[in-house]
C-alpha atoms as a PDB file:
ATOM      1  CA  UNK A   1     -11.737  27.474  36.565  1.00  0.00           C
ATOM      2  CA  UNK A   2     -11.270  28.456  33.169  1.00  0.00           C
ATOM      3  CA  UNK A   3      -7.812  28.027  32.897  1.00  0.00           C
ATOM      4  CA  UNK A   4      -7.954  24.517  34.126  1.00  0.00           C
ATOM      5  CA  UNK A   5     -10.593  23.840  31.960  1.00  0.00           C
ATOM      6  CA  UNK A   6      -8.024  24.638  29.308  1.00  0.00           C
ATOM      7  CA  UNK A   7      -5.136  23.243  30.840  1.00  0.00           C
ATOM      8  CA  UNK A   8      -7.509  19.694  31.271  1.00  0.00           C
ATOM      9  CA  UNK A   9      -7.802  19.969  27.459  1.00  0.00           C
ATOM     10  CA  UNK A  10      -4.669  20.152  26.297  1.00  0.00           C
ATOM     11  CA  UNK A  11      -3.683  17.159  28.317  1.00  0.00           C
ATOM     12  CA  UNK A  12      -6.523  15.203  26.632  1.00  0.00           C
ATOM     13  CA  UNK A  13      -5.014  15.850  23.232  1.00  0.00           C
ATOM     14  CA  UNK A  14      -1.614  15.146  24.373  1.00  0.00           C
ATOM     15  CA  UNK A  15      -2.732  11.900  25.818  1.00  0.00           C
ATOM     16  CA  UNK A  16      -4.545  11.293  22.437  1.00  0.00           C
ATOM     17  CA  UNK A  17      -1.737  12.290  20.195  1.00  0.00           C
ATOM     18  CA  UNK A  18       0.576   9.595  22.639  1.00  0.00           C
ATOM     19  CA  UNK A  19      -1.786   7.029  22.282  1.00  0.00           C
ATOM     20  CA  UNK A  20      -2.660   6.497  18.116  1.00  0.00           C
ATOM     21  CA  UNK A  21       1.232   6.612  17.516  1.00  0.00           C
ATOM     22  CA  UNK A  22       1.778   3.863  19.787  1.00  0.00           C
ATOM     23  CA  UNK A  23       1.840   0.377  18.211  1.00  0.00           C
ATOM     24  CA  UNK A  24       3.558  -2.760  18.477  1.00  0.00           C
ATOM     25  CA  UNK A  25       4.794  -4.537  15.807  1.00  0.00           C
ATOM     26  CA  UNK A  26       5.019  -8.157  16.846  1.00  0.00           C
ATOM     27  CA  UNK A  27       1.541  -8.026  17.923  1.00  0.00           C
ATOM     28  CA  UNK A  28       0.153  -7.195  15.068  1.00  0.00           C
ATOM     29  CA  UNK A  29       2.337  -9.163  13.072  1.00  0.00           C
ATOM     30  CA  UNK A  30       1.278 -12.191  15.679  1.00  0.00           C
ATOM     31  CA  UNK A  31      -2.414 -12.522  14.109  1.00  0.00           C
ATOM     32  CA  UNK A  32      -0.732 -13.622  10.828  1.00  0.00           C
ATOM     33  CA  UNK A  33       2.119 -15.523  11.681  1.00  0.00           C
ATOM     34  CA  UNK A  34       1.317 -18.468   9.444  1.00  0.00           C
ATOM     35  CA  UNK A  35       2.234 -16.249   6.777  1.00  0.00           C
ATOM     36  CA  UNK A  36       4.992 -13.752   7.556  1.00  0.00           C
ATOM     37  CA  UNK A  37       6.726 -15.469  10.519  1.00  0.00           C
ATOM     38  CA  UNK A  38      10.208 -15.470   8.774  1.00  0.00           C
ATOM     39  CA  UNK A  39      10.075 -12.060   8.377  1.00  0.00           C
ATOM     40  CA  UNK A  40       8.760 -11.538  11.894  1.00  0.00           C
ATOM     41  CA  UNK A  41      11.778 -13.477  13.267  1.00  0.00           C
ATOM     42  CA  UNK A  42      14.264 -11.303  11.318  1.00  0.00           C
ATOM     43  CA  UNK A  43      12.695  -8.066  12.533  1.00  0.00           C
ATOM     44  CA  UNK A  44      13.169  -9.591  15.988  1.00  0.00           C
ATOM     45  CA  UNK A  45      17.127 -11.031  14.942  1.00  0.00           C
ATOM     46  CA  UNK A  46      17.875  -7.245  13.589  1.00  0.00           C
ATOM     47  CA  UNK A  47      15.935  -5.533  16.616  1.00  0.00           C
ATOM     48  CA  UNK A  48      14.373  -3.358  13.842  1.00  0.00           C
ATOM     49  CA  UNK A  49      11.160  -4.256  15.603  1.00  0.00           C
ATOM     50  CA  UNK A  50      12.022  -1.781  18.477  1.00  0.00           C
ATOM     51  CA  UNK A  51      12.954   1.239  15.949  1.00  0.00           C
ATOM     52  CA  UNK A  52       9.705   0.658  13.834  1.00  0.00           C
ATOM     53  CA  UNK A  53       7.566   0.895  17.271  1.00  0.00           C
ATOM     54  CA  UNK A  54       9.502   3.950  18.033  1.00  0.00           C
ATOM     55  CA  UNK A  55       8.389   5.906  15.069  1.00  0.00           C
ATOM     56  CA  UNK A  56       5.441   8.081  14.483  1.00  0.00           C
ATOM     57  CA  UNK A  57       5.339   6.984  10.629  1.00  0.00           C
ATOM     58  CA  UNK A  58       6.485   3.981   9.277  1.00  0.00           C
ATOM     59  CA  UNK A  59       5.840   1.203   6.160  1.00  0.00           C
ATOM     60  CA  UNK A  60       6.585  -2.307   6.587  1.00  0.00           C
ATOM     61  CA  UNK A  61       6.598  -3.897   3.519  1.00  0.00           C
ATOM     62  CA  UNK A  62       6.070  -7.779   4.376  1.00  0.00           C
ATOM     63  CA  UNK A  63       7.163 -10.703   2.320  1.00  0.00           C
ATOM     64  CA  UNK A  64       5.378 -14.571   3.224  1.00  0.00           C
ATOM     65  CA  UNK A  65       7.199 -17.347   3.872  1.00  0.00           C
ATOM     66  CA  UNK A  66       7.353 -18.918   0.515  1.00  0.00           C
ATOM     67  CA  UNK A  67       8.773 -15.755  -1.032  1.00  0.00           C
ATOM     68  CA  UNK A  68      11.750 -14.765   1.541  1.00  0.00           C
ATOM     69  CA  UNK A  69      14.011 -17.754   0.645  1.00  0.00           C
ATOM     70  CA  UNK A  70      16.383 -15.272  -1.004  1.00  0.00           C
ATOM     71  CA  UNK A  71      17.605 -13.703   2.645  1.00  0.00           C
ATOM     72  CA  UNK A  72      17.996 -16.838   4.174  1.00  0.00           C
ATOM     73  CA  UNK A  73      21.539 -16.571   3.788  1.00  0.00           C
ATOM     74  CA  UNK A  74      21.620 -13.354   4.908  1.00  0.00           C
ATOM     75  CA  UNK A  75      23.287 -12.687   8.203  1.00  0.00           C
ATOM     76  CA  UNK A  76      24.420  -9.987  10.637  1.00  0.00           C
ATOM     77  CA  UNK A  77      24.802  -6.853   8.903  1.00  0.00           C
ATOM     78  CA  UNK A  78      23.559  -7.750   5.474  1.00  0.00           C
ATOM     79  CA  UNK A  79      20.512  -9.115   6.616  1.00  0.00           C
ATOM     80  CA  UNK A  80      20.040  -5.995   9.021  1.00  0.00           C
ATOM     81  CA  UNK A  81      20.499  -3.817   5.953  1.00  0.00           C
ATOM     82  CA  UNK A  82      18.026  -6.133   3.878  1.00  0.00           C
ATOM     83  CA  UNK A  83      15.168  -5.803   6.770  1.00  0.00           C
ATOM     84  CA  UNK A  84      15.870  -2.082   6.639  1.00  0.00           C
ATOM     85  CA  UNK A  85      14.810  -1.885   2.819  1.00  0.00           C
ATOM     86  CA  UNK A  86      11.838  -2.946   4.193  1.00  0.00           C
ATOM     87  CA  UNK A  87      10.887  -0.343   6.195  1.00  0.00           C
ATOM     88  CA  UNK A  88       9.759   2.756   4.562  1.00  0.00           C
ATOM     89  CA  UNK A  89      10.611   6.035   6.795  1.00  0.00           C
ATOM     90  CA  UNK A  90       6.801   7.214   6.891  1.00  0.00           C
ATOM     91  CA  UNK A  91       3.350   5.847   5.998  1.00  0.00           C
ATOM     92  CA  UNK A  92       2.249   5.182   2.470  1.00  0.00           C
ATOM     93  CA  UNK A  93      -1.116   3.320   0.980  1.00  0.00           C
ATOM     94  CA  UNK A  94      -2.627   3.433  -2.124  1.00  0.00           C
ATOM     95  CA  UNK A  95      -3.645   6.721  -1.347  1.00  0.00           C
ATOM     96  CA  UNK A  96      -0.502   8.583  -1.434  1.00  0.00           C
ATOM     97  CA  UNK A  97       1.746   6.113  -3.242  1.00  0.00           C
ATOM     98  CA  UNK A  98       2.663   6.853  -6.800  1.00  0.00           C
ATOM     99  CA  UNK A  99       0.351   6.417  -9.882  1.00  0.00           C
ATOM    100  CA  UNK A 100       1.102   6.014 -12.996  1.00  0.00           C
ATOM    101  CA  UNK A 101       4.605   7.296 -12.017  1.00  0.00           C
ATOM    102  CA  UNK A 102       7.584   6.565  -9.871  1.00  0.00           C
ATOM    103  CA  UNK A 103       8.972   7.960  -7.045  1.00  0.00           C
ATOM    104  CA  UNK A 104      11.751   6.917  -4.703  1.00  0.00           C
ATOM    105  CA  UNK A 105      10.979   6.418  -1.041  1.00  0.00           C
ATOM    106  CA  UNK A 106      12.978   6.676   1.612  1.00  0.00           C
ATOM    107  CA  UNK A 107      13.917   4.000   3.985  1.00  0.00           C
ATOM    108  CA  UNK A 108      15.245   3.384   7.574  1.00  0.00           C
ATOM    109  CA  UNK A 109      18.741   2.060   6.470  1.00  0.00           C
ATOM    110  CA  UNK A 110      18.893   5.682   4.520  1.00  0.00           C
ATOM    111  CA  UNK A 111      18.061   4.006   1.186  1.00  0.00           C
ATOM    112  CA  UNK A 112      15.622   4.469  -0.583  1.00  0.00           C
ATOM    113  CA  UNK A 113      12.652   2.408  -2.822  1.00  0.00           C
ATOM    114  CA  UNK A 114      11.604   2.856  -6.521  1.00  0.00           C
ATOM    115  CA  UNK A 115       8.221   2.555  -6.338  1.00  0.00           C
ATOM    116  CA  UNK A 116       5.953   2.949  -9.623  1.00  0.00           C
ATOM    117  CA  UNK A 117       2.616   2.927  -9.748  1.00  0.00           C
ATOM    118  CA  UNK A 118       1.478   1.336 -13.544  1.00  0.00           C
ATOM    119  CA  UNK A 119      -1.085   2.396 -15.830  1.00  0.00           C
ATOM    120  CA  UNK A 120      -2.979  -0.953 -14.567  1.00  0.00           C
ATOM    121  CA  UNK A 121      -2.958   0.038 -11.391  1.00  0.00           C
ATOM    122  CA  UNK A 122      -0.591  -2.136 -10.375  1.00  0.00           C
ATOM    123  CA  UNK A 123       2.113  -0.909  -7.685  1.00  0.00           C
ATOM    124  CA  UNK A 124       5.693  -1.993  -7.204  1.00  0.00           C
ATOM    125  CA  UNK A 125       8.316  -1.618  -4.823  1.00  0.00           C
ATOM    126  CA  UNK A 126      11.404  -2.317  -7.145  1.00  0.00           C
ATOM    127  CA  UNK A 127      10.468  -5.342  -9.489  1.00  0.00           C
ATOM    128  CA  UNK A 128       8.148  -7.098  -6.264  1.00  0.00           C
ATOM    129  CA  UNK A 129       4.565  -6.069  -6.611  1.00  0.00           C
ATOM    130  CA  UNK A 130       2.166  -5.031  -4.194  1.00  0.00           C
ATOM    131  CA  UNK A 131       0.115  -8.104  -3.216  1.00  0.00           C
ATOM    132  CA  UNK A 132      -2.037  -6.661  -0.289  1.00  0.00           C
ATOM    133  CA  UNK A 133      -2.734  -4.570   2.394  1.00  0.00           C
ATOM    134  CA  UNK A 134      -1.658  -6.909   6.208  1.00  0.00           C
ATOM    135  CA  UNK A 135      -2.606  -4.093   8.128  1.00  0.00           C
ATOM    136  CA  UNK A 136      -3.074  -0.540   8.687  1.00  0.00           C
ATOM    137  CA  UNK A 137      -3.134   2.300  11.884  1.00  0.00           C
ATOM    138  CA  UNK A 138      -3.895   5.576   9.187  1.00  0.00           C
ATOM    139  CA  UNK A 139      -1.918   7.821   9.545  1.00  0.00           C
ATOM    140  CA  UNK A 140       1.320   6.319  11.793  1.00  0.00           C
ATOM    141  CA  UNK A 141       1.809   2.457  10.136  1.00  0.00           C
ATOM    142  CA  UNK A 142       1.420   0.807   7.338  1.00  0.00           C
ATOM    143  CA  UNK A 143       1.862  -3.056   6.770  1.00  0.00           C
ATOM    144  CA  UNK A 144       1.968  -4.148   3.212  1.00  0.00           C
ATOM    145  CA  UNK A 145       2.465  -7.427   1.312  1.00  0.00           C
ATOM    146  CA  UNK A 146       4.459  -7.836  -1.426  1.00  0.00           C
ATOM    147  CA  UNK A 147       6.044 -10.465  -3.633  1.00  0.00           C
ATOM    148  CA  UNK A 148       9.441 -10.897  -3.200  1.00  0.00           C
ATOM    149  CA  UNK A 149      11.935  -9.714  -1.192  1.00  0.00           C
ATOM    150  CA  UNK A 150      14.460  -6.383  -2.011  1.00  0.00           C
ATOM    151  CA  UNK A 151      17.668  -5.890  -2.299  1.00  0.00           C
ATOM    152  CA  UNK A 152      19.792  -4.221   0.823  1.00  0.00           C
ATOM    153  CA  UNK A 153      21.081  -1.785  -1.670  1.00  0.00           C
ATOM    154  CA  UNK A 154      17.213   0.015  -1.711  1.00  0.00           C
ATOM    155  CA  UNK A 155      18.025   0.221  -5.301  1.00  0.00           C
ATOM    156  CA  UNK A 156      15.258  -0.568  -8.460  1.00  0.00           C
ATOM    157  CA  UNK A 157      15.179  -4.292  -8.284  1.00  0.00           C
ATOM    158  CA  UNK A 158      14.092  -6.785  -6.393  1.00  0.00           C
ATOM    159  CA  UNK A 159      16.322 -10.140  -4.933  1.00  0.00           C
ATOM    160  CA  UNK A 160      14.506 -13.387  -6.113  1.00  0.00           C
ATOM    161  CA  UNK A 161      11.576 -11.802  -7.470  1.00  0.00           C
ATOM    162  CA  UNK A 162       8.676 -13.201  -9.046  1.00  0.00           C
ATOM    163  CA  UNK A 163       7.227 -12.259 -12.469  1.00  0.00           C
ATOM    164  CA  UNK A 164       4.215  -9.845 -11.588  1.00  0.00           C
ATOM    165  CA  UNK A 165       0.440 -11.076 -11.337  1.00  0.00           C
ATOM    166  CA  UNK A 166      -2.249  -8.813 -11.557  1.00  0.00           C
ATOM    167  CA  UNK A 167      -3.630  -9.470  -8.231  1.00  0.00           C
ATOM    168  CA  UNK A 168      -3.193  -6.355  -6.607  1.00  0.00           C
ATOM    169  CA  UNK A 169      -5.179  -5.416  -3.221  1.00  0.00           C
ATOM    170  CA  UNK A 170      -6.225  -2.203  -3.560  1.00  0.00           C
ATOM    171  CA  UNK A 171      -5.870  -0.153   0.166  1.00  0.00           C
ATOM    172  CA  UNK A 172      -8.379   2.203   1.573  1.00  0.00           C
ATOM    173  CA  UNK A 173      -6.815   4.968   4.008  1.00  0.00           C
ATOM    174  CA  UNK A 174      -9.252   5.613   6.792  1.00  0.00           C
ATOM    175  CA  UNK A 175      -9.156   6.981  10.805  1.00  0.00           C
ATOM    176  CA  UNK A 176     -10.147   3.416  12.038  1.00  0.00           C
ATOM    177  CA  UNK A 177      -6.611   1.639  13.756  1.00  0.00           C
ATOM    178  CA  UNK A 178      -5.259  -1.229  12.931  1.00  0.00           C
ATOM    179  CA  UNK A 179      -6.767  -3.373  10.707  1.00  0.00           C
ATOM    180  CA  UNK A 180      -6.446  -6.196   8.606  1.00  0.00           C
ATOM    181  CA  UNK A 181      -6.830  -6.525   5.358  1.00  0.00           C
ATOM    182  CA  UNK A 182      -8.791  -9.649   3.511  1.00  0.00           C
ATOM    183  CA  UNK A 183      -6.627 -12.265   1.479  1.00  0.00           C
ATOM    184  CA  UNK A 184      -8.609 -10.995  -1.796  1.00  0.00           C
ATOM    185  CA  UNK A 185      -7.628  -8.994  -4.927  1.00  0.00           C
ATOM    186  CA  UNK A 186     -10.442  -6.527  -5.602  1.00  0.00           C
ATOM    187  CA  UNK A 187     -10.936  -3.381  -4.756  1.00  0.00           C
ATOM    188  CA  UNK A 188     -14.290  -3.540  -2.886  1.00  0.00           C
ATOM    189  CA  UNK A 189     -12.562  -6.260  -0.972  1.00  0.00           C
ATOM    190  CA  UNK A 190      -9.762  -3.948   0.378  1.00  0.00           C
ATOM    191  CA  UNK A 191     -11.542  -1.354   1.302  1.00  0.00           C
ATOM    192  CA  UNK A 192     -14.000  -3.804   3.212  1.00  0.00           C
ATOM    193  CA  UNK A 193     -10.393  -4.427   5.051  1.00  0.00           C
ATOM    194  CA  UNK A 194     -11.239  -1.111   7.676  1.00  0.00           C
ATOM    195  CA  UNK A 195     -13.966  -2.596   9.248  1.00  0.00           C
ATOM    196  CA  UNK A 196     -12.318  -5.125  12.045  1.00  0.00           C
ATOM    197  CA  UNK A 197     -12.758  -9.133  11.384  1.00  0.00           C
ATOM    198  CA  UNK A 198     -15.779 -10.933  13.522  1.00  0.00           C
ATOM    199  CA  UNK A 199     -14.164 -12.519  16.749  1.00  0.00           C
ATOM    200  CA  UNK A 200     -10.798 -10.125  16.216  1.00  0.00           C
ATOM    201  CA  UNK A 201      -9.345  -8.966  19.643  1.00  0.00           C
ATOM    202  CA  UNK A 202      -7.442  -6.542  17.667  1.00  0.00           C
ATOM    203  CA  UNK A 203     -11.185  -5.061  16.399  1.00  0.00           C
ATOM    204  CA  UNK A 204     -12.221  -5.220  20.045  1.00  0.00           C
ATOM    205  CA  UNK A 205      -9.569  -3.162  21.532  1.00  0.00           C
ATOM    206  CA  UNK A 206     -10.299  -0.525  18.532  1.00  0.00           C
ATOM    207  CA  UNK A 207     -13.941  -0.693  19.727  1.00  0.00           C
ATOM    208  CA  UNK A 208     -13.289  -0.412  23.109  1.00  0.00           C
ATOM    209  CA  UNK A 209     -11.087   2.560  22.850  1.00  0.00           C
ATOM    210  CA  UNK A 210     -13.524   4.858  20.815  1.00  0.00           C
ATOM    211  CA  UNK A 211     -15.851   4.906  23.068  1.00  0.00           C
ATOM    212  CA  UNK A 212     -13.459   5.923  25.620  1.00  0.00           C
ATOM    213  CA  UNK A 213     -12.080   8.423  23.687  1.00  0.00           C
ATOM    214  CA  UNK A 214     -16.417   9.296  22.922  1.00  0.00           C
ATOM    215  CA  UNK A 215     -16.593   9.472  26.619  1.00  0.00           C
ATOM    216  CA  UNK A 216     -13.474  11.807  27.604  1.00  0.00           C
ATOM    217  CA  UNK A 217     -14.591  14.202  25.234  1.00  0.00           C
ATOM    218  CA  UNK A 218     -17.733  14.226  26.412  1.00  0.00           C
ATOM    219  CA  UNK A 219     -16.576  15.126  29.838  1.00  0.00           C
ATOM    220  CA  UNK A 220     -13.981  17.450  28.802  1.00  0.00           C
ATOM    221  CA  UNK A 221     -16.499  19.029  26.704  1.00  0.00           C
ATOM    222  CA  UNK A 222     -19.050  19.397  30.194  1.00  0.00           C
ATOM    223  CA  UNK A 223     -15.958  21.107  32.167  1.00  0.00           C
ATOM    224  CA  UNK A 224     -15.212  23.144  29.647  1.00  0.00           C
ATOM    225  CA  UNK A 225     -18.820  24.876  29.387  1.00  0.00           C
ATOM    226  CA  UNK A 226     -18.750  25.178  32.525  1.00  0.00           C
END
């Protein structure tokens, strides 16, 4: 009995472990389509969209429709290499990005980033600056907004970017899955971003599946004492 105790156990935390890296893209991206739905429709164009939900750890670095005119030219293989600067190769927030220094990080297209966090606290990726956090699932993706679009090269500088602001969103990291973050610049703002929005299915389904995860436990817990 023992032994299948154990053996129940381990499947629970497999099934677990399976579950908080699985996300969709599009769907999240879906709730703020008024914003990014450019860039959502070159993810799709570039099927990047399918290698960013088949990661464990990933950064999607999101630029709104006003600010992506520079890759509108773009096609085939230079826009897939664009979308790829784009997508960091593991998860970053506030938290673990650099401050007041630089550091270069990797990318899917095997580039990499320069991104430097400033004595103001400002953050940027290249020359674009970090506007906000879209969304978060700590610790497997990260969806940030930023000013202006990068160059395919995943060099130091930005394509079309904008002269920096000093409206930077602040990110909190916490266990709490996807999220999204308010359209505000302060700091108590941002981290006000991991509690789900009223009426948000997205906040439902987070809801719904704690307390099933509460409840396994629970029972696993029960056959395990006995």
């Amino acid at each position: 009995m023992a032994v299948g105790a154990h053996a129940s156990f381990a499947i629970f935390l497999l099934l677990i472990s399976s579950a908080s890296a699985a996300f969709d893209i599009l769907e999240i991206l879906e709730e703020f389509s008024d914003e990014y739905s450019t860039f959502t429709k070159y993810l799709t164009d570039t099927k990047i969209d399918d290698e960013i939900n088949s990661r464990s750890t990933v950064t999607v670095l999101l630029v709104a429709n006003p600010g992506i005119a520079p890759l509108a030219s773009l096609s085939g293989d230079a826009l897939k290499q664009a979308i790829y600067t784009h997508v960091l190769a593991d998860y970053y927030d506030l938290y673990n990005l650099p401050r007041k220094s630089s550091a270069l990080l990797p990318t899917l297209g095997g580039g990499s980033v320069n991104c430097t966090g400033l004595l103001d606290e400002r953050v940027l990726f290249g020359s674009s600056e970090l506007l906000k956090v879209v969304a978060a699932r700590p610790y497997n993706l990260s969806v940030l907004g930023i000013s202006a679009p990068l160059t395919a090269s995943g060099s130091d500088k930005a394509a079309g970017a904008v002269a920096p602001t000093s409206n930077t969103t602040k990110a909190a990291s916490t266990a709490s899955p996807i999220v999204a973050a308010p359209a505000t610049s302060t700091v108590a703002a941002a981290k006000s971003a991991v509690a789900p929005a009223p009426n948000s299915s997205a906040g439902e389904r987070v809801v719904g599946a704690s307390i099933g995860l509460v409840m396994g436990a629970a029972a696993l817990a029960a056959i395990w004492n006995f």
